[in-house]
PDB file of N, CA and C in Angstrom:
ATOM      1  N   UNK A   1       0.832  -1.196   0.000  1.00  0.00           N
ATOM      2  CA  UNK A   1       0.000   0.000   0.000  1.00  0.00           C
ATOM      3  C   UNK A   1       0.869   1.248   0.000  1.00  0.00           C
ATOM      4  N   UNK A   2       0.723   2.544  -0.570  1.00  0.00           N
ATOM      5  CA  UNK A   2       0.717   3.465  -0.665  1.00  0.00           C
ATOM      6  C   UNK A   2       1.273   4.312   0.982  1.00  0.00           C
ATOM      7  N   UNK A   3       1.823   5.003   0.976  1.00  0.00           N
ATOM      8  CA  UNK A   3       2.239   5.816   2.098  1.00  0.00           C
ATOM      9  C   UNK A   3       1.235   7.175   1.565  1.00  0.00           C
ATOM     10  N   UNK A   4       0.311   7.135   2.152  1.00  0.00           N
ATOM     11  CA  UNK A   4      -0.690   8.908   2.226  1.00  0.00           C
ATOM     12  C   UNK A   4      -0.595   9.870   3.534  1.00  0.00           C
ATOM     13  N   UNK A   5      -0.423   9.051   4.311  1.00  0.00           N
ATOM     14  CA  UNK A   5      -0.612  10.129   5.919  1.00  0.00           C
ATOM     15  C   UNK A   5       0.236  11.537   5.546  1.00  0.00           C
ATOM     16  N   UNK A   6       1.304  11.187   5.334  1.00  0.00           N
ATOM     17  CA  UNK A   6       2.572  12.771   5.027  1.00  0.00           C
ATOM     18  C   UNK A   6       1.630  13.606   4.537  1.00  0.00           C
ATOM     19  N   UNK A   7       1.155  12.922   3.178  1.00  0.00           N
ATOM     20  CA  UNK A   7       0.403  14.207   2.201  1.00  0.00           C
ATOM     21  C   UNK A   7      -0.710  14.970   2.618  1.00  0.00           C
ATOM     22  N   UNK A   8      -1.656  13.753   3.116  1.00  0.00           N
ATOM     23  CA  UNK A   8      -2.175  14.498   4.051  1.00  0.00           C
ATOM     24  C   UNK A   8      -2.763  15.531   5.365  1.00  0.00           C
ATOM     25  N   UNK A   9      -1.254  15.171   5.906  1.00  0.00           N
ATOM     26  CA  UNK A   9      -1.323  16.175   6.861  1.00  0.00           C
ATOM     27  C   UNK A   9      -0.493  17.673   6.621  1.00  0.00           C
ATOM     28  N   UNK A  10      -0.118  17.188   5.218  1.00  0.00           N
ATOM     29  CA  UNK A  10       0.543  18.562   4.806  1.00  0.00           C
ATOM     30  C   UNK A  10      -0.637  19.160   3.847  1.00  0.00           C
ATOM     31  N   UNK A  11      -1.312  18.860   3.693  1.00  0.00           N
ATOM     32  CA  UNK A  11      -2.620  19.274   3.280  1.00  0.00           C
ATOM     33  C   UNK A  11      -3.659  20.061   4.062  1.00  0.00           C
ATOM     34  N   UNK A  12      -3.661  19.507   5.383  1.00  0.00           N
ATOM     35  CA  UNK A  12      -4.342  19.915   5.843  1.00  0.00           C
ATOM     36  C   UNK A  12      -4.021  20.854   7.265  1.00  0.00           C
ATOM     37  N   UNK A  13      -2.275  21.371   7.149  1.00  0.00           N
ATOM     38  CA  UNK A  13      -1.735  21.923   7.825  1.00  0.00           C
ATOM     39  C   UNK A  13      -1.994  23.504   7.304  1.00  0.00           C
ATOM     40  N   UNK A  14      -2.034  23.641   6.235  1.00  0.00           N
ATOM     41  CA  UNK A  14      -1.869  25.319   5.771  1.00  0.00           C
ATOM     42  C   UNK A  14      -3.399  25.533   5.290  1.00  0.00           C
ATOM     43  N   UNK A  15      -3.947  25.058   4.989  1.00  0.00           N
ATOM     44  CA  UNK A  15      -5.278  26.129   4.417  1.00  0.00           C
ATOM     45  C   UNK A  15      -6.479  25.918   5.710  1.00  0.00           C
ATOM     46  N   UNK A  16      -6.560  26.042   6.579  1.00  0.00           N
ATOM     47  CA  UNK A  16      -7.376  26.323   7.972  1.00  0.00           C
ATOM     48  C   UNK A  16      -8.141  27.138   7.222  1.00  0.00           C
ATOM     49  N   UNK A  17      -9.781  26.669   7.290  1.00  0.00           N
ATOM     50  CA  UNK A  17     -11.125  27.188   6.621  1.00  0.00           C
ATOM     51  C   UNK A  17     -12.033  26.933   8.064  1.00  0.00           C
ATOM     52  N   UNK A  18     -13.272  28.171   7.901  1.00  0.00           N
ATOM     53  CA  UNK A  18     -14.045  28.005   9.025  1.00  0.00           C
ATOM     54  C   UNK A  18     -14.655  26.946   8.844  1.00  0.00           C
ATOM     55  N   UNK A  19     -15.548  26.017   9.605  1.00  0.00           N
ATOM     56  CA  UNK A  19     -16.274  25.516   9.240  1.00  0.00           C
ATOM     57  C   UNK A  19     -17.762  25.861   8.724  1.00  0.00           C
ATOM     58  N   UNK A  20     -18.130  24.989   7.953  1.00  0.00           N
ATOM     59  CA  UNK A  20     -19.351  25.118   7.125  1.00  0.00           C
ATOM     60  C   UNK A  20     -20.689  25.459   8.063  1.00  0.00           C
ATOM     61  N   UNK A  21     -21.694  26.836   8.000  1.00  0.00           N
ATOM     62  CA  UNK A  21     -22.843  26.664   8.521  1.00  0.00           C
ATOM     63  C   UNK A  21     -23.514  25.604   8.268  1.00  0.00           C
ATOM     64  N   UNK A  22     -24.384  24.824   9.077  1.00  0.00           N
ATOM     65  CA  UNK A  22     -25.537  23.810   8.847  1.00  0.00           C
ATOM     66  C   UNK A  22     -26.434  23.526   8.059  1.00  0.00           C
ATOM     67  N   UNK A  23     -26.699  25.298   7.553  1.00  0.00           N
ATOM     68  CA  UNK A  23     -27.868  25.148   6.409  1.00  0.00           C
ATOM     69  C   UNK A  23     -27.397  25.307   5.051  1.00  0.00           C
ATOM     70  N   UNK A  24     -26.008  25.664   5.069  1.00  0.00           N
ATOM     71  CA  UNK A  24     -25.296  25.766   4.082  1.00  0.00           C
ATOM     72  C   UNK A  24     -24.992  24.411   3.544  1.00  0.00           C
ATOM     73  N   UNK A  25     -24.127  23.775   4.497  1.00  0.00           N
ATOM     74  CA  UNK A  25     -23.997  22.119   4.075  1.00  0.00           C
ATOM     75  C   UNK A  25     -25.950  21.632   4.158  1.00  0.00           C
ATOM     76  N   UNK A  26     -26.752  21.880   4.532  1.00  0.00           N
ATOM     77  CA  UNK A  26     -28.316  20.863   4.388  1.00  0.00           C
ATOM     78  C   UNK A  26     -28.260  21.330   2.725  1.00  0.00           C
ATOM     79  N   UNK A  27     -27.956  23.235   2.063  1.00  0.00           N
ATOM     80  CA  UNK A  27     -28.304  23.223   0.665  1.00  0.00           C
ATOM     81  C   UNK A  27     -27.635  22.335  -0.132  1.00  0.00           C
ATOM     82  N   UNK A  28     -26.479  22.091   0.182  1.00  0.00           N
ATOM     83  CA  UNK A  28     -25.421  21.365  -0.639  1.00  0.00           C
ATOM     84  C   UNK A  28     -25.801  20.014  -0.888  1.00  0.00           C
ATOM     85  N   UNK A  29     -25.992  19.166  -0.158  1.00  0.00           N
ATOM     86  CA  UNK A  29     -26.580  17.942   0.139  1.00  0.00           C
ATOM     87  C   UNK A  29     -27.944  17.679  -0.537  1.00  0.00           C
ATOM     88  N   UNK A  30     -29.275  18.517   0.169  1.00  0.00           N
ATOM     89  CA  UNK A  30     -30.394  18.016  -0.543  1.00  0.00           C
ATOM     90  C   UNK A  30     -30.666  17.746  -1.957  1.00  0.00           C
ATOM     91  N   UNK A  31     -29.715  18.744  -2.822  1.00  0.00           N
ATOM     92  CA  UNK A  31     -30.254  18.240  -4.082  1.00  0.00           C
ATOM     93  C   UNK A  31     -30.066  16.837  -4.612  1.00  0.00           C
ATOM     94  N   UNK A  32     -28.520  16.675  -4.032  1.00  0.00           N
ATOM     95  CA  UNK A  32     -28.381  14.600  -4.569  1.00  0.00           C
ATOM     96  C   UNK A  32     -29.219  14.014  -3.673  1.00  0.00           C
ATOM     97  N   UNK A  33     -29.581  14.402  -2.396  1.00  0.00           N
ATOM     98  CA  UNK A  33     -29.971  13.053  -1.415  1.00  0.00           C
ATOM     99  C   UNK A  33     -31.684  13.367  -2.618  1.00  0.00           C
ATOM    100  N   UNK A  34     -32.733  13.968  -2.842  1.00  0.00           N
ATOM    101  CA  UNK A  34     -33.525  14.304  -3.553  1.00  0.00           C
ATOM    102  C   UNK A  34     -33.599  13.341  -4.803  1.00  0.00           C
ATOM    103  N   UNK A  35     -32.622  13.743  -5.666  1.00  0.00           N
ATOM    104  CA  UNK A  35     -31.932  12.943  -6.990  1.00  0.00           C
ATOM    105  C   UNK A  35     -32.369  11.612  -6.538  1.00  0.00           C
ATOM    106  N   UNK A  36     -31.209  10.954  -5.454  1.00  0.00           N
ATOM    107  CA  UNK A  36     -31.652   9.218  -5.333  1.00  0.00           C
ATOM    108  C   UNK A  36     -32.140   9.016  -4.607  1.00  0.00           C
ATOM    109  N   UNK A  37     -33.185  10.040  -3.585  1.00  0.00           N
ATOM    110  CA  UNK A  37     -34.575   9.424  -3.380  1.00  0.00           C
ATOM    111  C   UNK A  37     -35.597   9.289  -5.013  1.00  0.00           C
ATOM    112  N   UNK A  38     -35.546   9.557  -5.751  1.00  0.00           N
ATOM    113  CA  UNK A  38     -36.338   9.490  -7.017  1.00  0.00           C
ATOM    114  C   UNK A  38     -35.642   8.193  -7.618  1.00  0.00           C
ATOM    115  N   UNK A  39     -34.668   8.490  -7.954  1.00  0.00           N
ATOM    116  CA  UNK A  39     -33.966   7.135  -8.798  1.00  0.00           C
ATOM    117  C   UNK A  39     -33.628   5.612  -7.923  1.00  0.00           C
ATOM    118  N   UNK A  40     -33.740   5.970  -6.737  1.00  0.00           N
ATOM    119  CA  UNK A  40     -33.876   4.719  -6.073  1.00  0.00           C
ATOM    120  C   UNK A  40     -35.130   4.379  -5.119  1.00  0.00           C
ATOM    121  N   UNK A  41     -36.254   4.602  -5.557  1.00  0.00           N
ATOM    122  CA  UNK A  41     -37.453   3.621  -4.572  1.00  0.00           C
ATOM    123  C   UNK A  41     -38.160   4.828  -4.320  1.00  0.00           C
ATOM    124  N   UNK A  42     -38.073   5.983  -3.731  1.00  0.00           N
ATOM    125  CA  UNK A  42     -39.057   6.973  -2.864  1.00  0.00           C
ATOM    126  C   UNK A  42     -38.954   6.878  -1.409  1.00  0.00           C
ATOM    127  N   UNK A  43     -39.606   7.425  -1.017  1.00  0.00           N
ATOM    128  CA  UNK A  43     -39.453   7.329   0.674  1.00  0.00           C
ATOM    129  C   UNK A  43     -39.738   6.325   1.471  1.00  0.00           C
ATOM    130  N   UNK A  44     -40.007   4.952   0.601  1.00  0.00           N
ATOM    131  CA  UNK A  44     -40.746   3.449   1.284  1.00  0.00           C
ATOM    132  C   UNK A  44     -39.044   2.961   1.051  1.00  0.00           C
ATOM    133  N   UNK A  45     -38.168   3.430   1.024  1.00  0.00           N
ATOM    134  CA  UNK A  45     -36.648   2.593   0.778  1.00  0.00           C
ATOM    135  C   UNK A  45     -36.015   3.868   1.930  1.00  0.00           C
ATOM    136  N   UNK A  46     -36.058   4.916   1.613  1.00  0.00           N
ATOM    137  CA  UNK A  46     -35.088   6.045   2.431  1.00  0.00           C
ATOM    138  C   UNK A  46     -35.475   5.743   4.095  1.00  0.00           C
ATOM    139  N   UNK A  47     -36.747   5.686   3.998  1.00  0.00           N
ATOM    140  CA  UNK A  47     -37.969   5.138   5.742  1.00  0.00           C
ATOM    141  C   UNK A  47     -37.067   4.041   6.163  1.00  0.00           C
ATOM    142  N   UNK A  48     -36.905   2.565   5.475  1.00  0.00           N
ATOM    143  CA  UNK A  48     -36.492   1.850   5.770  1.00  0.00           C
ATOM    144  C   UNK A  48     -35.252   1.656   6.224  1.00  0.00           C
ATOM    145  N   UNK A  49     -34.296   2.252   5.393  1.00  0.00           N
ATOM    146  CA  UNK A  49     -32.794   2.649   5.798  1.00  0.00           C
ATOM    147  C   UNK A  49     -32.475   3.522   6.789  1.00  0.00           C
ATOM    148  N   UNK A  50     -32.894   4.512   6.619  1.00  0.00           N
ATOM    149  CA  UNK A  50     -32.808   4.731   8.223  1.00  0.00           C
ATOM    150  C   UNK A  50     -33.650   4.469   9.498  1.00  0.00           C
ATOM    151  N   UNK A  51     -34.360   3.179   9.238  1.00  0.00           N
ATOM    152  CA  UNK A  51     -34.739   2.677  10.264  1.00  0.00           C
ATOM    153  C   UNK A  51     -33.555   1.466  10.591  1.00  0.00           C
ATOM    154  N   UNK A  52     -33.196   1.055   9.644  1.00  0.00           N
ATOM    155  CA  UNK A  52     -32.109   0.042   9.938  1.00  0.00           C
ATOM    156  C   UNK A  52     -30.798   0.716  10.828  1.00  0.00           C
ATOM    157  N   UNK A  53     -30.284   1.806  10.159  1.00  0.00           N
ATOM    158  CA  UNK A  53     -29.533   2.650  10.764  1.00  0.00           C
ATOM    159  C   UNK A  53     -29.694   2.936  12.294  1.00  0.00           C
ATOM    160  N   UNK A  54     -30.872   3.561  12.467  1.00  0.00           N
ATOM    161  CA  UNK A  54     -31.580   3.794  13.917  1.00  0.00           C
ATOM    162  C   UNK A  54     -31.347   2.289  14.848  1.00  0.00           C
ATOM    163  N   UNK A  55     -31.939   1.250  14.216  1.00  0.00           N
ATOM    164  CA  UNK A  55     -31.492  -0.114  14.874  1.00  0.00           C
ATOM    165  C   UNK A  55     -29.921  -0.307  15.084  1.00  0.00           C
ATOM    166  N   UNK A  56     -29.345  -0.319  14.282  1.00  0.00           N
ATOM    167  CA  UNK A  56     -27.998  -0.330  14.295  1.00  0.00           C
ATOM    168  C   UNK A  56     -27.241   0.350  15.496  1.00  0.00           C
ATOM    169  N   UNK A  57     -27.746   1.968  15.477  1.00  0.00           N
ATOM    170  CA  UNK A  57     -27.269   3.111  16.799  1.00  0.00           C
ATOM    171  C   UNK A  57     -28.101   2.226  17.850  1.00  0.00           C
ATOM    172  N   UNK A  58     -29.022   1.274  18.133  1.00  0.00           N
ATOM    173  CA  UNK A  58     -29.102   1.358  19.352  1.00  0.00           C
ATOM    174  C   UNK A  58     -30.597   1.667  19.712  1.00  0.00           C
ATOM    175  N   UNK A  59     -31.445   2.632  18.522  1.00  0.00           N
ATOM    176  CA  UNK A  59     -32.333   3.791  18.973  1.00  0.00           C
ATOM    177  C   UNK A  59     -33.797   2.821  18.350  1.00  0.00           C
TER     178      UNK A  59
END
């Protein structure tokens, strides 16, 4: 395998960015999560998965 750690932490040593507001990253996101709720099943598949998920955490 590949040696990456170096590059990476020299990557991520010099450009320090604020982090992202919440609703900024929710705009970014909804349009694909949207996309393959349509192209994969509708909300009777998205319901289910994160009910599995929820089982999984515990909840």
């Amino acid at each position: 395998m590949a040696f990456t750690a170096g590059r990476t932490l020299v990557r991520t040593r010099g450009g320090k960015t604020a982090p992202r507001h919440p609703l900024v990253a929710a705009a970014m996101v909804l349009p694909l999560a949207t996309l393959l709720v349509v192209v994969f099943g509708g909300w009777e598949a998205v319901v289910t998965q994160a009910s599995s998920v929820g089982v999984m955490l515990g909840r």
